[in-house]
Every structure is written in C-alpha cells, then in structure tokens.
C-alpha atoms as a PDB file:
ATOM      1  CA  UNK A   1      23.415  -0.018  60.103  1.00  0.00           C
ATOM      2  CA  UNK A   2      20.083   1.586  60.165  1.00  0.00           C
ATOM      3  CA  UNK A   3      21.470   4.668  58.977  1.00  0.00           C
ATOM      4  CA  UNK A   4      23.409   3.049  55.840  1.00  0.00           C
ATOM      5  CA  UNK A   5      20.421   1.732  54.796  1.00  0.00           C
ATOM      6  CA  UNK A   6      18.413   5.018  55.047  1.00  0.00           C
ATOM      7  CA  UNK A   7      21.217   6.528  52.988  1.00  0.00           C
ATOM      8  CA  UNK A   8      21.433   3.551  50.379  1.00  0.00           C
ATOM      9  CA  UNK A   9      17.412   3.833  50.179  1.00  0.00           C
ATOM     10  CA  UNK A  10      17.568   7.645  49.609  1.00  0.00           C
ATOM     11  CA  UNK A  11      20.126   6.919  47.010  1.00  0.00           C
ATOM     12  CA  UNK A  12      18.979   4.149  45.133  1.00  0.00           C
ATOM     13  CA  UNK A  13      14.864   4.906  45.424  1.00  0.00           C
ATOM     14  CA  UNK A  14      15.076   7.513  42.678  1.00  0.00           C
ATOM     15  CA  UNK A  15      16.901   5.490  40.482  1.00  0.00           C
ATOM     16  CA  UNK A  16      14.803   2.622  40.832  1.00  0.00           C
ATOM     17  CA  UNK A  17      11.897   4.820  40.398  1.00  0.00           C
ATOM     18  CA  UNK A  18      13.002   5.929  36.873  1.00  0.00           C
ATOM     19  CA  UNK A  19      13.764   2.370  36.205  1.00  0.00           C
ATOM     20  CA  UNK A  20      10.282   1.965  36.669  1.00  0.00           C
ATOM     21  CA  UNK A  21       9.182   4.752  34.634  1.00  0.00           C
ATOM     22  CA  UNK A  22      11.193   3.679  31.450  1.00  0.00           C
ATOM     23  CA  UNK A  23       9.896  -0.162  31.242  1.00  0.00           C
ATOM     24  CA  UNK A  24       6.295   0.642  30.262  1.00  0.00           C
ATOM     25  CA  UNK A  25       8.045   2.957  27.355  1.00  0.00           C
ATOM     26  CA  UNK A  26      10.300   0.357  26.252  1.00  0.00           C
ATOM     27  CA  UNK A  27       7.633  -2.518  26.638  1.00  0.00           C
ATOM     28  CA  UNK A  28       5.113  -0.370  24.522  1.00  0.00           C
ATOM     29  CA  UNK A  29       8.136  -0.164  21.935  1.00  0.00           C
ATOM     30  CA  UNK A  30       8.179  -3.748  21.565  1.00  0.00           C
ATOM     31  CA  UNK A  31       4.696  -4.461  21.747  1.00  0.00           C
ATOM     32  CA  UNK A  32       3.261  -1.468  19.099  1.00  0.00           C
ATOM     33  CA  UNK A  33       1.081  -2.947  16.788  1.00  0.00           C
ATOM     34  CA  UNK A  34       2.547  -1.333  12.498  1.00  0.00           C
ATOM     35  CA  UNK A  35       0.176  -2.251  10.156  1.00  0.00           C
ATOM     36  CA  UNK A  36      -2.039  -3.995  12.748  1.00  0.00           C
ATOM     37  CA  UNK A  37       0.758  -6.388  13.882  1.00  0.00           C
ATOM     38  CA  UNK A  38       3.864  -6.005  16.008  1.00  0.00           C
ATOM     39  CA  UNK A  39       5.755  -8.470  14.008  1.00  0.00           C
ATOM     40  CA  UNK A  40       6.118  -6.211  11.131  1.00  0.00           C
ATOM     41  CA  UNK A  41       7.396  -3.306  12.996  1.00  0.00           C
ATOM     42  CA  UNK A  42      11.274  -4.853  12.544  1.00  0.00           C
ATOM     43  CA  UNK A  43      10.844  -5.603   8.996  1.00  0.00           C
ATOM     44  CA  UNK A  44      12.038  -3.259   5.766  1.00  0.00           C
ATOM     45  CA  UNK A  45       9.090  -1.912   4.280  1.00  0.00           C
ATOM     46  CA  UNK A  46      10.462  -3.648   0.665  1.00  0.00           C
ATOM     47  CA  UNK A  47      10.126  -7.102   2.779  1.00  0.00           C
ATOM     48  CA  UNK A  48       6.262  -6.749   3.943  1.00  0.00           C
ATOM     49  CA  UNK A  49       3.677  -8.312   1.665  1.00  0.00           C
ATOM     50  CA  UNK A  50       0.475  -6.653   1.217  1.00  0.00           C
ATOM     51  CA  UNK A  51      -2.642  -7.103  -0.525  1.00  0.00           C
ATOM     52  CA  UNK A  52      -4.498  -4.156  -1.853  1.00  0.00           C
ATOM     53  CA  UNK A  53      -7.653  -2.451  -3.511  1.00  0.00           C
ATOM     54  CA  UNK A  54      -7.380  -2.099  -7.485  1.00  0.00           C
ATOM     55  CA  UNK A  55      -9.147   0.777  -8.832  1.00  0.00           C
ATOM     56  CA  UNK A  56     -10.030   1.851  -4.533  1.00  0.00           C
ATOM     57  CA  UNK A  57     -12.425   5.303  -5.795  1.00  0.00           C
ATOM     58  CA  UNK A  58     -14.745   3.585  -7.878  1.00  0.00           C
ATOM     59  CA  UNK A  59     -17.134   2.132  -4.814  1.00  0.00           C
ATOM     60  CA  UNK A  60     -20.491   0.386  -6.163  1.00  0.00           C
ATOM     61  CA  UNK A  61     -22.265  -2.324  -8.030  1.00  0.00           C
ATOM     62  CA  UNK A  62     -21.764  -0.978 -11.678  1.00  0.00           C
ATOM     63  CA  UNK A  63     -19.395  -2.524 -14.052  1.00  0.00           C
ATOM     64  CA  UNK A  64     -17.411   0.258 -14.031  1.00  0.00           C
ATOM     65  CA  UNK A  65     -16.647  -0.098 -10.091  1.00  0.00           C
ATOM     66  CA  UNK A  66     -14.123  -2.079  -8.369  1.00  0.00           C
ATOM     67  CA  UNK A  67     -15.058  -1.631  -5.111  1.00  0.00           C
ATOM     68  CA  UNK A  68     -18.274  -2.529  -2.660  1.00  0.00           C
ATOM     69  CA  UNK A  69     -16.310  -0.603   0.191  1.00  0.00           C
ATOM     70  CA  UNK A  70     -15.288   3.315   0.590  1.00  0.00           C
ATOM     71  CA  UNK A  71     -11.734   4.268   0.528  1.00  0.00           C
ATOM     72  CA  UNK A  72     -12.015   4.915   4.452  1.00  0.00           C
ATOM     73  CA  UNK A  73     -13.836   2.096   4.935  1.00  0.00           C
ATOM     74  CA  UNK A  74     -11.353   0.032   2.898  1.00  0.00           C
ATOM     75  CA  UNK A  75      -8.217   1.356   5.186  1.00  0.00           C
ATOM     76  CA  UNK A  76     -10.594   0.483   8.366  1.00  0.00           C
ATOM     77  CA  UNK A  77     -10.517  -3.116   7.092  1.00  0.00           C
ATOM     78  CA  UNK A  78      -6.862  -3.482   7.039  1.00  0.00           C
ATOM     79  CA  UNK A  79      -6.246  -2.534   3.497  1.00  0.00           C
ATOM     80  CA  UNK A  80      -2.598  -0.049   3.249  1.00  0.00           C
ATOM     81  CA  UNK A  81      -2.472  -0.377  -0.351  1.00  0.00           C
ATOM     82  CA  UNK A  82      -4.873   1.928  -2.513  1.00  0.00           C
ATOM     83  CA  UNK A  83      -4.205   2.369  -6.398  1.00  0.00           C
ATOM     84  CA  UNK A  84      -6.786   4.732  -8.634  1.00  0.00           C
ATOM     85  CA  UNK A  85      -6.991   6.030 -11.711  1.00  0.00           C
ATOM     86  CA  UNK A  86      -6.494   9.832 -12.589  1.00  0.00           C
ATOM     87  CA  UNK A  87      -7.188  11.643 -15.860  1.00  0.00           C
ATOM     88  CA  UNK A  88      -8.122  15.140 -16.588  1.00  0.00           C
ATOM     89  CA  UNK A  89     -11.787  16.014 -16.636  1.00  0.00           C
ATOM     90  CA  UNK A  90     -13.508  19.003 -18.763  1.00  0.00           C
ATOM     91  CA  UNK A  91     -12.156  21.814 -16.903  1.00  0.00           C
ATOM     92  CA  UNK A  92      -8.211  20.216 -16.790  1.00  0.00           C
ATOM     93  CA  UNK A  93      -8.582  19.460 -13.501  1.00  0.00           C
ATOM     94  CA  UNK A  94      -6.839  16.033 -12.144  1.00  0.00           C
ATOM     95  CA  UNK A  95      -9.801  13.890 -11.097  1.00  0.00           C
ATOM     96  CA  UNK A  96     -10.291  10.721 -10.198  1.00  0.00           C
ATOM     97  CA  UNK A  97     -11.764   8.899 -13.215  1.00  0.00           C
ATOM     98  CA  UNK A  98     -12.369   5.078 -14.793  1.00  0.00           C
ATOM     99  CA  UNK A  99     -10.709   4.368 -17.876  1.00  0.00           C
ATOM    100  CA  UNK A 100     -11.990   8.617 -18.668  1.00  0.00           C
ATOM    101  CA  UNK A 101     -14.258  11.067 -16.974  1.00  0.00           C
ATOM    102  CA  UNK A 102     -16.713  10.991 -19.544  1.00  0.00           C
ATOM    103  CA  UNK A 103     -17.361   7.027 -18.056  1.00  0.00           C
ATOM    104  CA  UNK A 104     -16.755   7.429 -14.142  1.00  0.00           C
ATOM    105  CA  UNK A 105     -16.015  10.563 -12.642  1.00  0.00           C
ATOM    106  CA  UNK A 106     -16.016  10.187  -8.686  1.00  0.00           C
ATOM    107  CA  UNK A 107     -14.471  13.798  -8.101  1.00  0.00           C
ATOM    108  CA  UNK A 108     -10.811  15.563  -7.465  1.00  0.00           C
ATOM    109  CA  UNK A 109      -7.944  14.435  -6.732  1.00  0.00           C
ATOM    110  CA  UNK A 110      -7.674  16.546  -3.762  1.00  0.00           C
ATOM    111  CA  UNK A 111     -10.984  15.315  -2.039  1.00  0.00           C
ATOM    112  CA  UNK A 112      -9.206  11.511  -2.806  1.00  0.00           C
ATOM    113  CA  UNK A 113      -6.082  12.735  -0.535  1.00  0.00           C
ATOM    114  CA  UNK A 114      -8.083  14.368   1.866  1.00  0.00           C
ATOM    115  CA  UNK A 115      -9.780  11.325   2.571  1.00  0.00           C
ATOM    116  CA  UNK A 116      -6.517   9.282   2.941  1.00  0.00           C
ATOM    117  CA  UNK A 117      -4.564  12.458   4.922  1.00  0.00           C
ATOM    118  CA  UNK A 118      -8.133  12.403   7.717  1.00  0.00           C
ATOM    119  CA  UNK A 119      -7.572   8.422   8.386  1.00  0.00           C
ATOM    120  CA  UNK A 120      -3.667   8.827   8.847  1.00  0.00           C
ATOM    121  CA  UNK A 121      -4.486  11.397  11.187  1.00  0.00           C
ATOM    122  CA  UNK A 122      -6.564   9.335  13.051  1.00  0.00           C
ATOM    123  CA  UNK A 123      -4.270   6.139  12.885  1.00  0.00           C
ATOM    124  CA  UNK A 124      -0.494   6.792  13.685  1.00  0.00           C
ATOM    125  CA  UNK A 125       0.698   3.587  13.872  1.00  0.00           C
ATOM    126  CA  UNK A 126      -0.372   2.986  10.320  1.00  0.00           C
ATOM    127  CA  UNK A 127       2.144   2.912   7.123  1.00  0.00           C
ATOM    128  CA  UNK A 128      -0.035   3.259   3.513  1.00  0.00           C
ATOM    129  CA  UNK A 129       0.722   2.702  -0.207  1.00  0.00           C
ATOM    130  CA  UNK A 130      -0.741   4.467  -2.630  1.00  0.00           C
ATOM    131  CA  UNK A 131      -0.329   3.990  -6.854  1.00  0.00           C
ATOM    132  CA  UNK A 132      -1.629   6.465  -9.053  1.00  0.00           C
ATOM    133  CA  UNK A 133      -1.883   6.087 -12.724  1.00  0.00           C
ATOM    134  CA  UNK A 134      -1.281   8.760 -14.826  1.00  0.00           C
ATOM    135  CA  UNK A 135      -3.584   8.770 -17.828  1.00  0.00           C
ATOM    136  CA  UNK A 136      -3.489  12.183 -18.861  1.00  0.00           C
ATOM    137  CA  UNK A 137       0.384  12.077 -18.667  1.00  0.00           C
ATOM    138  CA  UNK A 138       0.460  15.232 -16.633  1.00  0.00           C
ATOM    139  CA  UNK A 139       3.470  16.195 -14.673  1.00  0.00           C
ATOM    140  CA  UNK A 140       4.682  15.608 -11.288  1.00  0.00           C
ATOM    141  CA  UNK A 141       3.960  19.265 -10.298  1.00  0.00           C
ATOM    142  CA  UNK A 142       0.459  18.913 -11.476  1.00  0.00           C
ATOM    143  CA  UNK A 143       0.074  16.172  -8.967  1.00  0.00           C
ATOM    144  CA  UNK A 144       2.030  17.817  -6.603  1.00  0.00           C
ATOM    145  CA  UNK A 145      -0.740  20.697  -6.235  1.00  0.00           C
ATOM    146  CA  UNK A 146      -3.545  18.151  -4.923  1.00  0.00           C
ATOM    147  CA  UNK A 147      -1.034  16.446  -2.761  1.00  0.00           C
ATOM    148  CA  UNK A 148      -0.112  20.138  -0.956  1.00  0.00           C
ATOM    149  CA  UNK A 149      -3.857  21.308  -1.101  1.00  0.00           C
ATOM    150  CA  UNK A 150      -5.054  17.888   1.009  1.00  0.00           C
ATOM    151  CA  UNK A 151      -2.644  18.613   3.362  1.00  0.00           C
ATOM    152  CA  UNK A 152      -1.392  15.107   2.902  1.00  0.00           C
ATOM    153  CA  UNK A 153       2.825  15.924   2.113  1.00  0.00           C
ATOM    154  CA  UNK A 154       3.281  15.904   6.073  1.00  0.00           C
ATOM    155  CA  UNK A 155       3.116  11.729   5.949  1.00  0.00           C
ATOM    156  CA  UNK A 156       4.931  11.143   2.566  1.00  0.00           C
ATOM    157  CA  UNK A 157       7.869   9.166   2.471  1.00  0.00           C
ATOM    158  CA  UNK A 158      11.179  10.866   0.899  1.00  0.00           C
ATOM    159  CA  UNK A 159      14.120   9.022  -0.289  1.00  0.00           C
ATOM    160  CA  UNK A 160      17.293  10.832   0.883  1.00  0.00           C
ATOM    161  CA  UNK A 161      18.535  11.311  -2.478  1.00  0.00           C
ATOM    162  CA  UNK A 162      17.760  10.984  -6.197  1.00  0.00           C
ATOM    163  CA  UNK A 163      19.497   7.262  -6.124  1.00  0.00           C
ATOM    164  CA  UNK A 164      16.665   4.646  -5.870  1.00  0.00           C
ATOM    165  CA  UNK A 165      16.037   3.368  -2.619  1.00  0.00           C
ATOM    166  CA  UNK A 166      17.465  -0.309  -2.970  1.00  0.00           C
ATOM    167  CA  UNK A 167      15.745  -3.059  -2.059  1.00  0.00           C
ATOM    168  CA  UNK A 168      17.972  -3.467   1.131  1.00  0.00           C
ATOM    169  CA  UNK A 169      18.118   0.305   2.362  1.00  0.00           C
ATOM    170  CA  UNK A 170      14.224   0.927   3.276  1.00  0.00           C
ATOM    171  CA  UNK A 171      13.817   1.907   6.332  1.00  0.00           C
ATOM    172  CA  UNK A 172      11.531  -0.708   8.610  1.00  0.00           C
ATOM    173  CA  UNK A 173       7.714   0.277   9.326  1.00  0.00           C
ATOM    174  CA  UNK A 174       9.030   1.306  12.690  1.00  0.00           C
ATOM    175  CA  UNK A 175      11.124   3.951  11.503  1.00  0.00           C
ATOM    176  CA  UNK A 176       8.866   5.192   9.242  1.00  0.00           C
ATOM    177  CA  UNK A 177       6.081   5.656  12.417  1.00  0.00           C
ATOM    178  CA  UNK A 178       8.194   6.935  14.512  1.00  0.00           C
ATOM    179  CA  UNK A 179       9.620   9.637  11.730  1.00  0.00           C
ATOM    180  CA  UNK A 180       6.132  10.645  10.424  1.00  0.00           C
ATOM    181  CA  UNK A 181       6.770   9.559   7.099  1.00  0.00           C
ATOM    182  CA  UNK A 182       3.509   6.951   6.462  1.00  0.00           C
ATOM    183  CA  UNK A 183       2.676   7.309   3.079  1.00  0.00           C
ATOM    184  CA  UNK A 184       4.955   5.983   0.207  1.00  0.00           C
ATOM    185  CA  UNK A 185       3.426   7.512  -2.827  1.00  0.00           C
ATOM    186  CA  UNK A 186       3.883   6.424  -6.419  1.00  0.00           C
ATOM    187  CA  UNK A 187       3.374   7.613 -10.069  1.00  0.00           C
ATOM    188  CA  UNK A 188       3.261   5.318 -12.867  1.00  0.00           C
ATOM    189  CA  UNK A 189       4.912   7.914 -15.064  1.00  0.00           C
ATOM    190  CA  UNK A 190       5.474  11.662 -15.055  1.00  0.00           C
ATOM    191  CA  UNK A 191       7.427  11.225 -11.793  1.00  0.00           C
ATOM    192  CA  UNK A 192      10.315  14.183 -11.467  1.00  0.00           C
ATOM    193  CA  UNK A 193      12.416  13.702  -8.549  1.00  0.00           C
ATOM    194  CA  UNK A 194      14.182  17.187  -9.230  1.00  0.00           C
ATOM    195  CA  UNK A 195      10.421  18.350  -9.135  1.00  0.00           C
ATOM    196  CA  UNK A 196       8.332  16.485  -6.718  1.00  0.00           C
ATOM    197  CA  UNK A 197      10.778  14.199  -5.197  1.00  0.00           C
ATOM    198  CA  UNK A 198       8.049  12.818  -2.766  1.00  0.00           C
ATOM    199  CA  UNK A 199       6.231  11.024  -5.724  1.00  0.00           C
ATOM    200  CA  UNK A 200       8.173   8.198  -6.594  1.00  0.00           C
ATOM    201  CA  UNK A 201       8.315   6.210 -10.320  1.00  0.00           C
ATOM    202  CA  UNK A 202       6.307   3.102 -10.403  1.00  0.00           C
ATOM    203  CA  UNK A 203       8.516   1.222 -12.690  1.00  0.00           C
ATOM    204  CA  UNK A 204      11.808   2.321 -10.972  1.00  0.00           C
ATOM    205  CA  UNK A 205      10.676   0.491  -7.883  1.00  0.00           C
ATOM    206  CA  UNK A 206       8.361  -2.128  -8.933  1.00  0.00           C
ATOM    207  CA  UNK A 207       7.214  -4.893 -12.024  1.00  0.00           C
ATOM    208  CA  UNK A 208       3.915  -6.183 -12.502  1.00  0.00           C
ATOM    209  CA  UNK A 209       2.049  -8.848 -13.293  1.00  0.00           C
ATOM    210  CA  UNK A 210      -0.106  -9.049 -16.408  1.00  0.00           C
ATOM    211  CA  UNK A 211      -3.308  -7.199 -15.580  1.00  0.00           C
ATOM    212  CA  UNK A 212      -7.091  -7.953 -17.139  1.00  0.00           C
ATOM    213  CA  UNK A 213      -6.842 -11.346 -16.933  1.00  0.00           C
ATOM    214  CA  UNK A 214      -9.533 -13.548 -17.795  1.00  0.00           C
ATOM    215  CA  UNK A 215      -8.351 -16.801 -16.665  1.00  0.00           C
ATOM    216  CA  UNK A 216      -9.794 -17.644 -13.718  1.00  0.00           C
ATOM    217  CA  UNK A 217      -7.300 -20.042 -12.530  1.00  0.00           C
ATOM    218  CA  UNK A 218      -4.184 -17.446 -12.757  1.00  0.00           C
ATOM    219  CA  UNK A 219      -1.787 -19.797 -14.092  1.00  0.00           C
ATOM    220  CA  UNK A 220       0.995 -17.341 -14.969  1.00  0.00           C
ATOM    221  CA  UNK A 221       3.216 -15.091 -13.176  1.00  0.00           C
ATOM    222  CA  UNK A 222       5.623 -13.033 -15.932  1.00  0.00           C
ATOM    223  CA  UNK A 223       6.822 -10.130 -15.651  1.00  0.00           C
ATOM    224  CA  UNK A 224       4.644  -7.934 -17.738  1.00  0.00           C
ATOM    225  CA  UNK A 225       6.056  -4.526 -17.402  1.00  0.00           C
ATOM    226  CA  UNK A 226       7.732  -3.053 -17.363  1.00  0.00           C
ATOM    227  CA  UNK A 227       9.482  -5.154 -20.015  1.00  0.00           C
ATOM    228  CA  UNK A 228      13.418  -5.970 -19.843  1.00  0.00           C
ATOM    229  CA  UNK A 229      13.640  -5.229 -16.058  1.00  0.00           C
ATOM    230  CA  UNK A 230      15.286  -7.370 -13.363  1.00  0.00           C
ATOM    231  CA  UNK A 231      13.499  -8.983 -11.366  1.00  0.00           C
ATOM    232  CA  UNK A 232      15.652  -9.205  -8.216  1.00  0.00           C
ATOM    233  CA  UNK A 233      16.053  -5.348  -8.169  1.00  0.00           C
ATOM    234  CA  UNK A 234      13.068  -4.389  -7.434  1.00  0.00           C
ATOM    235  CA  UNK A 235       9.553  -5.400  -5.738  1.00  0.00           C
ATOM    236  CA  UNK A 236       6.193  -6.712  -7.235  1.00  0.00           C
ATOM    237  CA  UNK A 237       3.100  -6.243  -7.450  1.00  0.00           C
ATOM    238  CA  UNK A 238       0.956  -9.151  -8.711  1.00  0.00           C
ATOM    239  CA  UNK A 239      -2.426  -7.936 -10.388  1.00  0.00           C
ATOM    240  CA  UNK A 240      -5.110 -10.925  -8.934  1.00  0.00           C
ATOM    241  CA  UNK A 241      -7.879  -9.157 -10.246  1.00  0.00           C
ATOM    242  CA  UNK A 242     -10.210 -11.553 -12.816  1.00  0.00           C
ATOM    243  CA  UNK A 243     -12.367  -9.313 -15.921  1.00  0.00           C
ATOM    244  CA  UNK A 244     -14.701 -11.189 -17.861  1.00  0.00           C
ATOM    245  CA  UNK A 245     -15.428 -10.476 -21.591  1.00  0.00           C
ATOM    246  CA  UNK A 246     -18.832  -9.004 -22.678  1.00  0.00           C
ATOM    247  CA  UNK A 247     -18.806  -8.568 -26.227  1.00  0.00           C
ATOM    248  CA  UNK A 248     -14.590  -7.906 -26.011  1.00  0.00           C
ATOM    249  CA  UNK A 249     -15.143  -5.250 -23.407  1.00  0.00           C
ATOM    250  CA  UNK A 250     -13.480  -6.392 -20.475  1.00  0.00           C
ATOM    251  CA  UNK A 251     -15.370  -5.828 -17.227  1.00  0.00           C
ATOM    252  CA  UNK A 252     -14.995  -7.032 -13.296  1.00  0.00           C
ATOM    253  CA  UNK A 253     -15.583 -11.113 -13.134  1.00  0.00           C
ATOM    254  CA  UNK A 254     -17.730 -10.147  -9.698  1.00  0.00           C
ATOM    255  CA  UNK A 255     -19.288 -13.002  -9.610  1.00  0.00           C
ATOM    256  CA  UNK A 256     -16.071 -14.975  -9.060  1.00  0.00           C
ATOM    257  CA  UNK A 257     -14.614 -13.052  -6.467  1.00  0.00           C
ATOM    258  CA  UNK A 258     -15.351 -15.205  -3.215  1.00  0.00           C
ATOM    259  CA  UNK A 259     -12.847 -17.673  -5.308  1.00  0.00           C
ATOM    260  CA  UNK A 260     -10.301 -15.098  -7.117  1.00  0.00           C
ATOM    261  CA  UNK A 261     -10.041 -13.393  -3.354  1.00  0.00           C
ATOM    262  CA  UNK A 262      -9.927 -16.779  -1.398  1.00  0.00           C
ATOM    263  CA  UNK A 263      -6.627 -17.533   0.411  1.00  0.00           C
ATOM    264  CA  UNK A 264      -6.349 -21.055  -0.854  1.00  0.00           C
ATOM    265  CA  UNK A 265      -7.765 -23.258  -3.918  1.00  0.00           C
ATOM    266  CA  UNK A 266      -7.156 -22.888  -7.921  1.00  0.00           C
ATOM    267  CA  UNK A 267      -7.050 -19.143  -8.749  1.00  0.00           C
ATOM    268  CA  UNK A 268      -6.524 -18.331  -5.170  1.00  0.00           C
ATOM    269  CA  UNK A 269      -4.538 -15.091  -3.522  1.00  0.00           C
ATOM    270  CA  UNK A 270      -2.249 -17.923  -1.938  1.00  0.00           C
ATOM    271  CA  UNK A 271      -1.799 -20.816  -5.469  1.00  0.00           C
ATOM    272  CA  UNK A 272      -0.605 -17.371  -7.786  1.00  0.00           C
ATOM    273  CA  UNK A 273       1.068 -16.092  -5.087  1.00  0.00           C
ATOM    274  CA  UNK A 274       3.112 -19.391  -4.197  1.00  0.00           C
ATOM    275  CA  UNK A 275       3.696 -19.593  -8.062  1.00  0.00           C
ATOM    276  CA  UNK A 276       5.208 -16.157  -8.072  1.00  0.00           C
ATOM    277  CA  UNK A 277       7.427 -17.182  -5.711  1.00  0.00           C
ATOM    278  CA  UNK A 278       8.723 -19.819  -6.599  1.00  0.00           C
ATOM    279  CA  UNK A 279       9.631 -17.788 -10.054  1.00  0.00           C
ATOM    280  CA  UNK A 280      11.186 -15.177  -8.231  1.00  0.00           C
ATOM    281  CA  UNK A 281      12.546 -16.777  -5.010  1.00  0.00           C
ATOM    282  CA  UNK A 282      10.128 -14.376  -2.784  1.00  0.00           C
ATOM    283  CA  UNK A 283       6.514 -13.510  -2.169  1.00  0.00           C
ATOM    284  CA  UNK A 284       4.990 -10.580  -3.639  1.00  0.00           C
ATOM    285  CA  UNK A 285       4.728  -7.050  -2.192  1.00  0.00           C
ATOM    286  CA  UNK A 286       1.690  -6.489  -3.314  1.00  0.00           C
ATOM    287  CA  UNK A 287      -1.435  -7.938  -4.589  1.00  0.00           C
ATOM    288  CA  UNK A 288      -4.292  -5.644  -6.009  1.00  0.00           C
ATOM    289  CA  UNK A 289      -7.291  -7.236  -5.543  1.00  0.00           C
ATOM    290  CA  UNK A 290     -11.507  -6.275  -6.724  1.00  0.00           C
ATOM    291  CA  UNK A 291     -13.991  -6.144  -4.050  1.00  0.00           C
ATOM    292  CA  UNK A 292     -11.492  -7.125  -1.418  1.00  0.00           C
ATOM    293  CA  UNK A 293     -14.424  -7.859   1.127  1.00  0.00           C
ATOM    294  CA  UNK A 294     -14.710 -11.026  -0.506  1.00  0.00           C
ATOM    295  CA  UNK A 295     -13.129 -13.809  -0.051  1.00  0.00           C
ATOM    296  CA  UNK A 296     -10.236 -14.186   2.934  1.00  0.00           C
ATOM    297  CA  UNK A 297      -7.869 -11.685   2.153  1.00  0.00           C
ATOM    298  CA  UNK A 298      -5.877 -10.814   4.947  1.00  0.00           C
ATOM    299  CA  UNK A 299      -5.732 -14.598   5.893  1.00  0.00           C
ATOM    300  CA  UNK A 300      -3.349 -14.589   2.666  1.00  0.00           C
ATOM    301  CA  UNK A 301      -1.712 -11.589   3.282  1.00  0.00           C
ATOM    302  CA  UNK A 302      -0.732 -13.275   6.822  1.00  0.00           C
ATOM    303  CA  UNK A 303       0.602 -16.222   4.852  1.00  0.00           C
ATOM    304  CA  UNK A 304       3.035 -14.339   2.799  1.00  0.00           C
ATOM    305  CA  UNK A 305       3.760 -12.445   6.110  1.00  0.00           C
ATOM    306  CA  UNK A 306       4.634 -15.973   8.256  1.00  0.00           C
ATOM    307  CA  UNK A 307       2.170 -14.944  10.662  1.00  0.00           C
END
C-alpha cells in the first residue's frame, strides 16, 4: 500500500506542480488591469467610451492653449485619447501648430510621437487614441515619415484589410495588448490605405458633434460631420469643449470648465452625453474635452463605462 502511494505521489506530484504553476498565469489573465480597469479588457475597442484631450500639444494659460497638463502628463492621468492639430510650418515641415504656425508652433510632429511612443513603452497594458487633423492637406506618406522616425509604427493598430473595420469586428483591448498593437491612429483626411494603411480615415470610422460651441448648457447632439452619414455604422465622438466669443474670435470658455468638465449638472460630460444617447441608442466613444484636469472627468467616463 505504501508503495502504491509512493508511485501515485511520484506520478501525480509533477502534475500537480504545473497545475500550480499555470494558476497565477491564468489568474493574472483575468485580473490585468487595460486602460486602468480589468473590466474593459473583454470589451471591443468600438464599445469602450472614453473621454479625451482636444487640442493635447498646446499646454498653458494663453488663449491659444487647450491644455494646463503635458501630453505625458495627460496619459499619466488616465487620458488614452489625444487629438492635435498639424499644419506645415516655414520650412514644409509637419509641425504641430494652432489654427497655423505663425499663431502656436509647439514643434515637430516627430518630437509629438516620440513623446507618445516613450509612455507606451513604459505602460504595456495601455491601449491609446490618437486624431490628427490635417490642415495642410498633406498626404498619408508625409505623415507616415514622422510616424517611422518616432519609432512609434511598432504599437499601431492595422486593420487586416482595406474593408473598414465594422463596428462588430474590433478586436477587444485584450487582444490588442497582448498583440502589441496599442495605438489606433487616425487622419481626418489624406488617409491612403494603399499608402499608409496604419493611419486610418476619421470620417470612415467616426461622426462628430458640432465643435466651437458657445452654449454653455450643450443642448444639442447632431451629427455635424461628416454630413449624410449613418449613424449606427460607425462610432462618435462628441466635442464637449465650450469657446467663448471675444470680438467674434472664438477662444477657450476656461473659466467655465470646472462645470463644462463636471460629470453631472446642466452642460455636464454626463447631461450631453445621456442626450447623445438617447439620440443614438448608445453612449459616445469619445468625448474631447479642454483642460481635462478640471472638473470630474473620469468619474463620467466610468459612467458611460457601467463601472
């Protein structure tokens, strides 16, 4: 009897010891935090709401900034949306610029990526959005040359195929951790799949929201561009950003952000975001936001989330 049980022992100790081995693995599986919360790690990337920094390079107290935060600073917060502005400066070179360079030049393109590619490298578990705007209506391989010279194309996000990625076939922020591929990257126009097929079209994928509003309640929630598209094909991005008008030049409304950015009340992240959905029958995917240190933010962002 003795013996048997040796032998059974022998047998069944390794086993059990690999048994062992493999829970912590599959426990850390279900318990990795994507996008600072494990219950998002299941969900389609098209089904995660997410608010965001509007303008995210131009960092000050001027009226031509949008930002009291740095770019890293903003994705150390929590923010895994940036949009920015790009236009060509006096030597053609894609910079990151306000409305021109000749306003707010805050430097190249490149140096912008770099910034972005450093923090991804530093936070794996981490899946970012970033809009550019194309104001010099450059092409995709134009862009393409900052994107390879920041070293940044390891993380971006490929569709498999020219076909838009529909709303039901992303993959979940899971699978795009665990493939590498943590930076969905889009162009609001000039985008050339053929070309660059790593820089995705705006418009294909996404409507918008009016932008530069100036009513401080935000009592509307149409579909402002692009114009004629469907709704229920693709996702949204709500622009909850308030201007103010000085002498008809629109400028940030800072002075109204603790409000605009709060995550309940009239003009609130949460009232235009429940109005949005009950237009379109589901929250938004994103919401660009001014000075995003204001307010409660990410207390919204968990509302849209259920968390």
């Amino acid at each position: 009897m003795h013996k048997v049980t040796g032998f059974l022992s022998a047998l069944l100790l390794p086993l059990l010891s690999v048994g062992t081995l493999a829970a912590p693995s599959t426990t850390a599986a279900r318990t990795l935090a994507c996008n600072g919360n494990a219950a998002l790690c299941d969900r389609l990337y098209s089904n995660v709401s997410q608010v965001g920094a509007h303008d995210s390079p131009f960092v000050g107290s001027w009226v031509t900034d949008n930002q009291d935060l740095s770019v890293t600073a903003q994705l150390n917060a929590g923010i895994r949306f940036l949009q920015g502005q790009t236009h060509l400066n006096a030597f053609q070179k894609l910079h990151m610029c306000h409305t021109s360079c000749w306003e707010l030049d805050v430097g190249h393109l490149t140096v912008y990526l770099t910034t972005i590619r450093e923090w991804l490298d530093n936070n794996p578990n981490e899946v970012v959005t970033l809009l550019l705007t194309n104001g010099a209506s450059q092409s995709a391989t134009k862009f393409a040359g900052s994107f390879v010279d920041s070293g940044i194309t390891k993380y971006v996000y490929t569709p498999p195929s020219s076909a838009k990625v529909e709303m039901g076939s992303w993959p979940t922020l899971r699978e795009m951790i665990a493939s590498g591929t943590r930076l969905v990257a889009f162009l609001d126009s000039g985008a050339d799949y053929s070309t660059v097929p790593y820089i995705l079209d705006e418009f294909t994928y996404f409507f918008e929201t009016p932008f530069d509003t100036t009513d401080s309640t935000f009592s509307e929630c149409t579909l402002d561009r692009p114009s004629g598209s469907s709704p229920n094909s693709k996702m949204y991005i709500v622009n909850h950003f308030l201007d103010t008008s000085i002498l008809g030049i629109l400028i940030p409304d800072t002075g109204a952000d603790e409000g605009t950015n709060a995550a309940t009340g009239t003009g609130s992240i949460g009232a235009q975001s429940n109005l949005c959905s009950s237009i379109y029958g589901r929250p938004p995917n994103f919401v660009l936001l001014d000075n995003f240190d204001r307010g409660q933010p990410f207390v919204a962002q968990n509302t849209l989330n259920g968390l």
